[in-house]
N, C-alpha and C. Protein backbone atom coordinates (compact mmCIF):
# COMPACT_ATOMS: atom_id res chain seq x y z
N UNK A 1 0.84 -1.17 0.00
CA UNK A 1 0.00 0.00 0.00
C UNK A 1 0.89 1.23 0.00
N UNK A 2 0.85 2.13 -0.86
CA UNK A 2 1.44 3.23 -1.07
C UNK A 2 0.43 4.33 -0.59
N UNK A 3 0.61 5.63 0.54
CA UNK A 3 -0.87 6.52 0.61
C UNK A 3 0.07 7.64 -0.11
N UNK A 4 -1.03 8.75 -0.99
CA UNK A 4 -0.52 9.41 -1.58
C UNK A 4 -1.56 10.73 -1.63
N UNK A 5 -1.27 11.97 -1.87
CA UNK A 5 -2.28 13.10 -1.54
C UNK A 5 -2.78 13.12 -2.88
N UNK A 6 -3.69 13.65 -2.96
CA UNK A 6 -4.41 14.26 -4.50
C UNK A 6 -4.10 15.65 -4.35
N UNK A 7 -3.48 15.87 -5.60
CA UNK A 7 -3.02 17.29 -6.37
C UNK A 7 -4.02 18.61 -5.49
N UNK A 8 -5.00 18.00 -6.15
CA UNK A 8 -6.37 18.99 -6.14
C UNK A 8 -6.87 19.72 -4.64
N UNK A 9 -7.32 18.39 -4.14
CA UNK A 9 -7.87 18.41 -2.32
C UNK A 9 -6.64 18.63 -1.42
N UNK A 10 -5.54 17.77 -1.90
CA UNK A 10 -4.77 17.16 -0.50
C UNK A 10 -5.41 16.36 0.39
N UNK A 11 -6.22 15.56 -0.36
CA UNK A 11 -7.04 14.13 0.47
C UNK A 11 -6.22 13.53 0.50
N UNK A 12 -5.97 12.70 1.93
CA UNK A 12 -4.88 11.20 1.72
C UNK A 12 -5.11 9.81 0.53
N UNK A 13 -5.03 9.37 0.12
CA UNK A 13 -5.61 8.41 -0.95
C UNK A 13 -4.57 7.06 -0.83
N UNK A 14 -5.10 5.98 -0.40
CA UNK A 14 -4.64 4.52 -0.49
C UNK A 14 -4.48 4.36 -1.76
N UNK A 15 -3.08 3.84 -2.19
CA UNK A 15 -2.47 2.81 -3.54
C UNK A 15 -2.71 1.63 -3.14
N UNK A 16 -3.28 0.83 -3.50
CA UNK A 16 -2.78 -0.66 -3.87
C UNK A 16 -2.70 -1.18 -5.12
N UNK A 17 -1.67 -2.13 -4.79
CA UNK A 17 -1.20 -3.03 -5.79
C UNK A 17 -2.02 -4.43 -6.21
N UNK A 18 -2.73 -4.43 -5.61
CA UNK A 18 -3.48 -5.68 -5.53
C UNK A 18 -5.44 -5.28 -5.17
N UNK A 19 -5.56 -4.35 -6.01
CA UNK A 19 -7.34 -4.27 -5.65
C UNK A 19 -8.05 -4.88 -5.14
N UNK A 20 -8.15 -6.51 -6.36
CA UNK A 20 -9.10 -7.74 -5.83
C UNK A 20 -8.81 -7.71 -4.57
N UNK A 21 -7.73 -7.80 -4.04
CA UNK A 21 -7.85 -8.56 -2.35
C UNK A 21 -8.38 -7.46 -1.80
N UNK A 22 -8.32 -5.76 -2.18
CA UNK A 22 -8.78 -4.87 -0.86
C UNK A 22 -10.40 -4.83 -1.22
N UNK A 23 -10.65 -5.43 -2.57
CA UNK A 23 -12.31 -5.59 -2.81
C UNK A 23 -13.01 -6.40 -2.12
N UNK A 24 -12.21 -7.67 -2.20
CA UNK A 24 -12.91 -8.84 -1.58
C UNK A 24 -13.04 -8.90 0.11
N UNK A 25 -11.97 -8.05 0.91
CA UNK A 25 -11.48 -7.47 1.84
C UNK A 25 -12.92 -6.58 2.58
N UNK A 26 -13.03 -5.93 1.60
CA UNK A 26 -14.40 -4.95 1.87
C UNK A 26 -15.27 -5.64 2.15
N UNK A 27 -16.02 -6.29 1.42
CA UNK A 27 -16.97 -6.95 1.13
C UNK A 27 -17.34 -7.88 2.54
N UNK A 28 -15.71 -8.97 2.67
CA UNK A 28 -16.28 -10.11 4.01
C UNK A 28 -16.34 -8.81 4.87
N UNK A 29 -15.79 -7.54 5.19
CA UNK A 29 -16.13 -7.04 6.20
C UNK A 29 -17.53 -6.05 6.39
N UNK A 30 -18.48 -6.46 5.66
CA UNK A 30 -19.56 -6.08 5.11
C UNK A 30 -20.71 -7.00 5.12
N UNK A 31 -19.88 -8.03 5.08
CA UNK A 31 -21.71 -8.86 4.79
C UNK A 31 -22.10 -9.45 6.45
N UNK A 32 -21.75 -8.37 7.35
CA UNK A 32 -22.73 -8.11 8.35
C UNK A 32 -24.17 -7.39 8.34
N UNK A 33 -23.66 -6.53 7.24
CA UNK A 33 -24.86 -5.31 6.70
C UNK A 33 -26.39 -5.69 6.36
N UNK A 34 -26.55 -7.21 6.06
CA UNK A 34 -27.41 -7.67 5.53
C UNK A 34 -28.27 -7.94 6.72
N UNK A 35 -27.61 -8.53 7.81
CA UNK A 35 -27.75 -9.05 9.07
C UNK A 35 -28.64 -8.31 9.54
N UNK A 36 -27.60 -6.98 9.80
CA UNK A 36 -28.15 -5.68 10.39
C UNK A 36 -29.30 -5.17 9.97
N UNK A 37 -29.74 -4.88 8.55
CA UNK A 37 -30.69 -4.60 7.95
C UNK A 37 -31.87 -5.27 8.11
N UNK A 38 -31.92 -6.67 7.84
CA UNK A 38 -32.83 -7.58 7.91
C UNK A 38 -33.17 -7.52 9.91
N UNK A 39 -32.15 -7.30 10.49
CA UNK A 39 -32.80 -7.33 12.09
C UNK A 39 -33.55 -5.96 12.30
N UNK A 40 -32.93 -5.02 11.82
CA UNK A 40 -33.74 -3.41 12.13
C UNK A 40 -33.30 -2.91 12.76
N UNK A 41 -32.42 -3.54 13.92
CA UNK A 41 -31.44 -2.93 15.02
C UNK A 41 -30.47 -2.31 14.72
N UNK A 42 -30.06 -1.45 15.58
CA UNK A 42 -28.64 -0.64 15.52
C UNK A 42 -27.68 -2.00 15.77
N UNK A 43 -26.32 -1.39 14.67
CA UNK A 43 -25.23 -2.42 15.40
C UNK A 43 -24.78 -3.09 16.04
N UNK A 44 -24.95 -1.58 17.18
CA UNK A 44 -24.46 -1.95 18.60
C UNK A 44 -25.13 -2.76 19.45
N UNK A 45 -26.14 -2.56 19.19
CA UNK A 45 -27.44 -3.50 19.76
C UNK A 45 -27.29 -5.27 19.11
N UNK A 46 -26.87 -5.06 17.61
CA UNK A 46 -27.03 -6.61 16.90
C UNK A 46 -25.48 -7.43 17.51
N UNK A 47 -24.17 -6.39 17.75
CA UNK A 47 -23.37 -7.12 18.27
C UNK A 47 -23.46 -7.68 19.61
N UNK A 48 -24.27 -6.97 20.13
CA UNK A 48 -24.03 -6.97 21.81
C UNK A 48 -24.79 -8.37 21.80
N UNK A 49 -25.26 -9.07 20.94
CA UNK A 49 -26.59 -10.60 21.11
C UNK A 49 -25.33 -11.90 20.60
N UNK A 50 -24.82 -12.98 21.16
CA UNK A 50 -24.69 -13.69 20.47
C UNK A 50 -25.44 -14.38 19.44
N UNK A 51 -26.59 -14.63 19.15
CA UNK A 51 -27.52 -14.70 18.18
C UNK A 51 -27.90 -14.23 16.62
N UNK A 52 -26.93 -13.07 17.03
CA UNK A 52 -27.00 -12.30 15.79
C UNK A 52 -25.57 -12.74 15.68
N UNK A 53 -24.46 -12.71 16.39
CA UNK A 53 -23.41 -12.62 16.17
C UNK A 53 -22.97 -14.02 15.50
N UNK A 54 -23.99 -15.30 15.72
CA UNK A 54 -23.70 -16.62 14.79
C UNK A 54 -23.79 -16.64 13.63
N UNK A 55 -24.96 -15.54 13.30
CA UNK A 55 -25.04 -15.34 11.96
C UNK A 55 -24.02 -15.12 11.10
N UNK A 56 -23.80 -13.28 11.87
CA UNK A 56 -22.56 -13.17 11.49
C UNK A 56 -21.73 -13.65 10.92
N UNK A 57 -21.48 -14.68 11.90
CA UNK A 57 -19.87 -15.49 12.01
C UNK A 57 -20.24 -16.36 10.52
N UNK A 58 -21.49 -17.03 10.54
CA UNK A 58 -22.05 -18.49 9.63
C UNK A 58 -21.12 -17.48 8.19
N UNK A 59 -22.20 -15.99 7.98
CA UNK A 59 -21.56 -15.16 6.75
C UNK A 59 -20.46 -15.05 6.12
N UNK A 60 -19.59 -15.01 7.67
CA UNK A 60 -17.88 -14.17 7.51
C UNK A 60 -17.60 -15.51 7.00
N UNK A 61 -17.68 -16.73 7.61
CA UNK A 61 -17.15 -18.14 7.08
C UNK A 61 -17.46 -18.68 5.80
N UNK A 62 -18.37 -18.09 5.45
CA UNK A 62 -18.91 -18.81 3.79
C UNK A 62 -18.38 -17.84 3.17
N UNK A 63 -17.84 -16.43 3.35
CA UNK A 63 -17.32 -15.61 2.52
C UNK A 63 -16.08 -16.08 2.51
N UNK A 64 -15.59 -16.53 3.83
CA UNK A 64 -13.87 -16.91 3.58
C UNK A 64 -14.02 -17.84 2.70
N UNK A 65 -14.37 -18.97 3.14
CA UNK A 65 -14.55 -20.20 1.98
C UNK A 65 -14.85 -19.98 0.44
N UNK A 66 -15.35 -19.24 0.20
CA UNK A 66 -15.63 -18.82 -1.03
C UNK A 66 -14.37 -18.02 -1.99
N UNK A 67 -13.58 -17.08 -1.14
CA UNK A 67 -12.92 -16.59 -1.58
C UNK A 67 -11.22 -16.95 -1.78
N UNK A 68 -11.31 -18.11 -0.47
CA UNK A 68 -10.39 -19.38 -0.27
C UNK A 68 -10.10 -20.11 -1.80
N UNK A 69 -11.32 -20.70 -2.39
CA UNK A 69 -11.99 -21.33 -3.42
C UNK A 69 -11.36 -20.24 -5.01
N UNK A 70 -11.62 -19.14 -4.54
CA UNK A 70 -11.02 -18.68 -6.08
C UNK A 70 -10.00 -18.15 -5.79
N UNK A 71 -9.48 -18.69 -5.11
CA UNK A 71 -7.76 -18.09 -4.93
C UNK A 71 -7.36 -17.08 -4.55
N UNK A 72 -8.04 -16.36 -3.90
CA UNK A 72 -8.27 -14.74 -3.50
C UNK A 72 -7.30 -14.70 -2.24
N UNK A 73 -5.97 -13.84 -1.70
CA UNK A 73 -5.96 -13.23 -0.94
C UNK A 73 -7.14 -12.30 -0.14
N UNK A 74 -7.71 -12.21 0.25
CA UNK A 74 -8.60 -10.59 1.12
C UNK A 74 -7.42 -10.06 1.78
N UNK A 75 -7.65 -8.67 1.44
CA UNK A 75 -6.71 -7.34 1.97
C UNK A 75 -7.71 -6.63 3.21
N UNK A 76 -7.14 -7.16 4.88
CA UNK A 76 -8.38 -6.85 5.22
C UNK A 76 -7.42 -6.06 6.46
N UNK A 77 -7.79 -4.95 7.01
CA UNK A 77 -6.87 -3.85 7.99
C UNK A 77 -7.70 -4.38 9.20
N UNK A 78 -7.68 -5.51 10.22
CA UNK A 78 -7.65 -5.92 10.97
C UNK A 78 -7.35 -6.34 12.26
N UNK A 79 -7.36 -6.70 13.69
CA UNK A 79 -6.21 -6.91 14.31
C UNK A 79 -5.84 -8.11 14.97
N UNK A 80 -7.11 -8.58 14.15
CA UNK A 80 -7.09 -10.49 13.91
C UNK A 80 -6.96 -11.09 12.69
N UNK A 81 -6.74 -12.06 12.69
CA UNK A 81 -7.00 -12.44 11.29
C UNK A 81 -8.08 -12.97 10.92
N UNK A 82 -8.49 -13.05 9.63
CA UNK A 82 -9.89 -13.23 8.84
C UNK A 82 -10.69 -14.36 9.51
N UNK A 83 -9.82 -15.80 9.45
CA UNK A 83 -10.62 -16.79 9.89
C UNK A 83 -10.61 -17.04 11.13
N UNK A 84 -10.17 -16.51 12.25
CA UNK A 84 -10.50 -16.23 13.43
C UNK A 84 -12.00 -15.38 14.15
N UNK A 85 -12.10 -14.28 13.17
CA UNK A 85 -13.03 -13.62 13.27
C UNK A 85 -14.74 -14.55 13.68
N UNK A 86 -14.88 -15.69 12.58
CA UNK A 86 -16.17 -16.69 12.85
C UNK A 86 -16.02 -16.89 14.35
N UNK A 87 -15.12 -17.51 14.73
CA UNK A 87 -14.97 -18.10 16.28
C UNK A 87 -14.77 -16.63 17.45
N UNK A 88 -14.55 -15.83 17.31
CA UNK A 88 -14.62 -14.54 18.23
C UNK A 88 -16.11 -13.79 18.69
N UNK A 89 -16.88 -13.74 17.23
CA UNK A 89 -17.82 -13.76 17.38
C UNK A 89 -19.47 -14.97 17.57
N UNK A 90 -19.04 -16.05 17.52
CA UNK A 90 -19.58 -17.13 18.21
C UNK A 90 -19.73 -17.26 19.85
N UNK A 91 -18.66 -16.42 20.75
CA UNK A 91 -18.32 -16.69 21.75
C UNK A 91 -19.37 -16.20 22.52
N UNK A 92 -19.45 -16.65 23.78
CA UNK A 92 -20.65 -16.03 24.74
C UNK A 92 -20.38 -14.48 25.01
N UNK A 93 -21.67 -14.12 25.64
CA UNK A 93 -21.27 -12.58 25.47
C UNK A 93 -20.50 -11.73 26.40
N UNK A 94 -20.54 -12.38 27.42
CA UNK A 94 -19.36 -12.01 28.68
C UNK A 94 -17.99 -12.16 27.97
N UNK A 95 -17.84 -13.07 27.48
CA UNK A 95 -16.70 -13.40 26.84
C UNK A 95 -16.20 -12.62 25.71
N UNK A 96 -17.17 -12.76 24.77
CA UNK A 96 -16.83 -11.56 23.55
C UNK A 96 -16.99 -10.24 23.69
N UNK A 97 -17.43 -9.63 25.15
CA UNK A 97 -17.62 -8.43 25.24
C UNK A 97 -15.80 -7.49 25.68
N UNK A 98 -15.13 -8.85 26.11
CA UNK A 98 -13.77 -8.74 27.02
C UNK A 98 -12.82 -9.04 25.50
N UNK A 99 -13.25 -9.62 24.92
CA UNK A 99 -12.18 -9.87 24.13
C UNK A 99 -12.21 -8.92 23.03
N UNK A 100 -13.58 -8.57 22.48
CA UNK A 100 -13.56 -7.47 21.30
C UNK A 100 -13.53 -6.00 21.39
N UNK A 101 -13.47 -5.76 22.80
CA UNK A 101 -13.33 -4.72 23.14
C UNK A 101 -12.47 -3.49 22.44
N UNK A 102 -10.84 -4.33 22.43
CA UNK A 102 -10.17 -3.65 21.77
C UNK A 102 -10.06 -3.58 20.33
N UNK A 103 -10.64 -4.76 19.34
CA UNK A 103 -11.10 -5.06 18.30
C UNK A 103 -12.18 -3.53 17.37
N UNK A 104 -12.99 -4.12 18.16
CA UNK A 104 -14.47 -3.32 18.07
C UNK A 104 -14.44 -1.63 18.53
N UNK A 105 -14.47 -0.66 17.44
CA UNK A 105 -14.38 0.45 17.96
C UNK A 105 -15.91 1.16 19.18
């Protein structure tokens, strides 16, 4: 990743060398959105449930697998790694409330 300003703004702007992975990257960290939508709840509310958070996890795992499958790196700015993520959020909620803390803004 190269960051670089634009001429114009002086906005910071991410280079990559490798798109697909920061696309596919986006995306598993996204297809919570559906979750969220379809429950009606705020976020904070859908994370705080393990219930919602299996879902979650079922999502994040069929996206890894999938993207496993076509050979895809994911470019994902994290402070876990990808396939850890299913099992973090599976966890009870005492538990995942201590551990994602620092994770979870």
């Amino acid at each position: 990743m190269n960051s670089i300003s634009t001429p114009s703004t002086g906005l910071p702007i991410d280079a990559y060398d490798d798109m697909r992975g920061v696309l596919w990257g986006k995306l598993l960290v996204n297809l919570n959105n559906s979750v969220n939508a379809l429950a009606g709840i705020p976020i904070k509310e859908m994370i705080a449930q393990r219930e919602y958070r299996r879902i979650m996890a079922a999502c994040v795992s069929e996206g890894l697998d999938a993207v496993a499958a076509a050979g895809i790196k994911p470019k994902i700015d994290m402070p876990l790694p990808p396939r850890v993520m299913p099992w973090v959020l599976t966890l009870p909620d005492a538990i995942f409330s201590v551990i994602a803390r620092p994770i979870l803004p």
